[in-house]
C-alpha atoms as a PDB file:
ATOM      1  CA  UNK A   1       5.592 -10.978   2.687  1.00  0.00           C
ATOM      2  CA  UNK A   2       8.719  -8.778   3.654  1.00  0.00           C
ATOM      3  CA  UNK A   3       8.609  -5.842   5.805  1.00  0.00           C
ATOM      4  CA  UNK A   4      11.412  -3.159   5.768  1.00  0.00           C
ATOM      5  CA  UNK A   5      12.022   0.335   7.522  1.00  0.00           C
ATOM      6  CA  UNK A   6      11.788   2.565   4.457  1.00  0.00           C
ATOM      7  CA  UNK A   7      13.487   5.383   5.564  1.00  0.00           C
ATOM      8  CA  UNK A   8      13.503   6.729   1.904  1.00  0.00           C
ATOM      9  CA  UNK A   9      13.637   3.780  -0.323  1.00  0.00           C
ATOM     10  CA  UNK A  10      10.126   3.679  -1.092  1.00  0.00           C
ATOM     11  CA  UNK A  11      11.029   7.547  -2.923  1.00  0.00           C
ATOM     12  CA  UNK A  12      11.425   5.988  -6.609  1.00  0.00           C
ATOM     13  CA  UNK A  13       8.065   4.396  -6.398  1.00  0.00           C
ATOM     14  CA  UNK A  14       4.469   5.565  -7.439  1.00  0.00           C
ATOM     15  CA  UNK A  15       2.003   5.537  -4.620  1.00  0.00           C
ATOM     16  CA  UNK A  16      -1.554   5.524  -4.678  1.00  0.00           C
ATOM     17  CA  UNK A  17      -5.207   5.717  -2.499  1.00  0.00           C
ATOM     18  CA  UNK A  18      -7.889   4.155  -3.715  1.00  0.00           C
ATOM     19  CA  UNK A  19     -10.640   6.148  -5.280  1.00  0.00           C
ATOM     20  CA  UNK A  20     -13.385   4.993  -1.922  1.00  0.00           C
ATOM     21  CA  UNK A  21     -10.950   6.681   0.560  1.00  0.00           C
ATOM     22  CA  UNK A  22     -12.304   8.627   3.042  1.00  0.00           C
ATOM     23  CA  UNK A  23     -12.039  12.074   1.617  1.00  0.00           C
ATOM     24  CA  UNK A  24     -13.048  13.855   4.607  1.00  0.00           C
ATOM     25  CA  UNK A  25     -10.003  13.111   6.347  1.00  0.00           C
ATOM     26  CA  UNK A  26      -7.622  11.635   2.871  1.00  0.00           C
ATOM     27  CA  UNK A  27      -4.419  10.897   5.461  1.00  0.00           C
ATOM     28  CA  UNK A  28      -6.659   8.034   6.889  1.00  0.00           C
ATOM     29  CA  UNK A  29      -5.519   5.009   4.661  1.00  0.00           C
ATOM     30  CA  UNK A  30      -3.390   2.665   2.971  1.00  0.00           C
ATOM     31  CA  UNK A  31      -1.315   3.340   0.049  1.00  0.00           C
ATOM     32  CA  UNK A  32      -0.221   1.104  -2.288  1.00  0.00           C
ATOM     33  CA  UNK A  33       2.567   1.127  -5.046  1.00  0.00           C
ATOM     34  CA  UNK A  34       3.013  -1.723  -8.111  1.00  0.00           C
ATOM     35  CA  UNK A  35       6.000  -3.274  -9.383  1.00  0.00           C
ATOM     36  CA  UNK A  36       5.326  -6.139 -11.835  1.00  0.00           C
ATOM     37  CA  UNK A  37       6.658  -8.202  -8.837  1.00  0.00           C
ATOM     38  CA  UNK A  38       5.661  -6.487  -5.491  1.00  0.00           C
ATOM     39  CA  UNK A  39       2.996  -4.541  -4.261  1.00  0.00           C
ATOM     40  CA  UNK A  40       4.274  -2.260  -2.462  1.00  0.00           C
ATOM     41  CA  UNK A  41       1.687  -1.201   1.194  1.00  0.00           C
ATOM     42  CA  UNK A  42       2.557   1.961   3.431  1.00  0.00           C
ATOM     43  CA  UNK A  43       0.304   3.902   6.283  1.00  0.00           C
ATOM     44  CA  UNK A  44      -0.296   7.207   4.525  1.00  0.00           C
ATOM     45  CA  UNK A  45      -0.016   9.401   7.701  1.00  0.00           C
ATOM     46  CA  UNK A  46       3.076   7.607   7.789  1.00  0.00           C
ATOM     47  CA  UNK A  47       4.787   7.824   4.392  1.00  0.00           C
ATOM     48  CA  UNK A  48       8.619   7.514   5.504  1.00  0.00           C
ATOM     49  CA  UNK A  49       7.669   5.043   7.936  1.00  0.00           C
ATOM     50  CA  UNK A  50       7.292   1.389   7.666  1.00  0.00           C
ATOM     51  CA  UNK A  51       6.128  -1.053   4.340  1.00  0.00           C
ATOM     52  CA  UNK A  52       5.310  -4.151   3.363  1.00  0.00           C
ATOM     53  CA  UNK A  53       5.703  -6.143   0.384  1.00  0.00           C
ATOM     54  CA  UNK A  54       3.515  -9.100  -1.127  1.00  0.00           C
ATOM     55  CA  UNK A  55       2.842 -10.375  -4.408  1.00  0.00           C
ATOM     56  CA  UNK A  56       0.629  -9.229  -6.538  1.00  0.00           C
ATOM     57  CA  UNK A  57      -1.464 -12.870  -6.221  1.00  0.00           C
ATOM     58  CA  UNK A  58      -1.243 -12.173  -3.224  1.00  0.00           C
ATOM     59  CA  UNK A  59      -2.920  -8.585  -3.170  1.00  0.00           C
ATOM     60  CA  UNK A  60      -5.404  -9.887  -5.655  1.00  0.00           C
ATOM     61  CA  UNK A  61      -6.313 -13.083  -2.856  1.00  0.00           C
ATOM     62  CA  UNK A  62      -6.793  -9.583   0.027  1.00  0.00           C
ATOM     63  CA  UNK A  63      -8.753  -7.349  -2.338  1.00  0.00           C
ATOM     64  CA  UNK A  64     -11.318 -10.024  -3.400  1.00  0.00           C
ATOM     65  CA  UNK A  65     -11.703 -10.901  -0.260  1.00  0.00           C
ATOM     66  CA  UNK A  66     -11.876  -7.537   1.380  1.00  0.00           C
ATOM     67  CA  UNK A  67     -14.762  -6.455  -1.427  1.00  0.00           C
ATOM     68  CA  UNK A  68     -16.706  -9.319   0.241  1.00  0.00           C
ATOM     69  CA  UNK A  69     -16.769  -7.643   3.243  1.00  0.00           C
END
């Protein structure tokens, strides 16, 4: 995993929500953005703030496991 201060480098990427957000309040979550060697994972009522990195076996290991849940 790496974490980094974006402070604007996470700009060139294409971040998403998934579809079983919370609509009611759609700043509440996680977004995520796919490289084909990094996912990419941000606070959304934090965009410029802080992200993550892992990859993508890695995201795949969390979101099987989370759906479990």
């Amino acid at each position: 995993m790496t974490r980094k201060a974006s402070a604007g480098d996470g700009s060139e990427l294409t971040w998403f929500k998934s579809s079983y957000s919370d609509t009611s309040n759609g700043h509440d979550c996680v977004e995520v953005a796919t490289t084909p060697h990094t996912v990419h994972i941000r606070d959304s009522k934090n965009a410029p703030g802080p992200l993550f990195t892992v990859a993508p076996g890695a995201w795949n290991d969390f979101v099987t496991y989370a759906a479990k849940l």
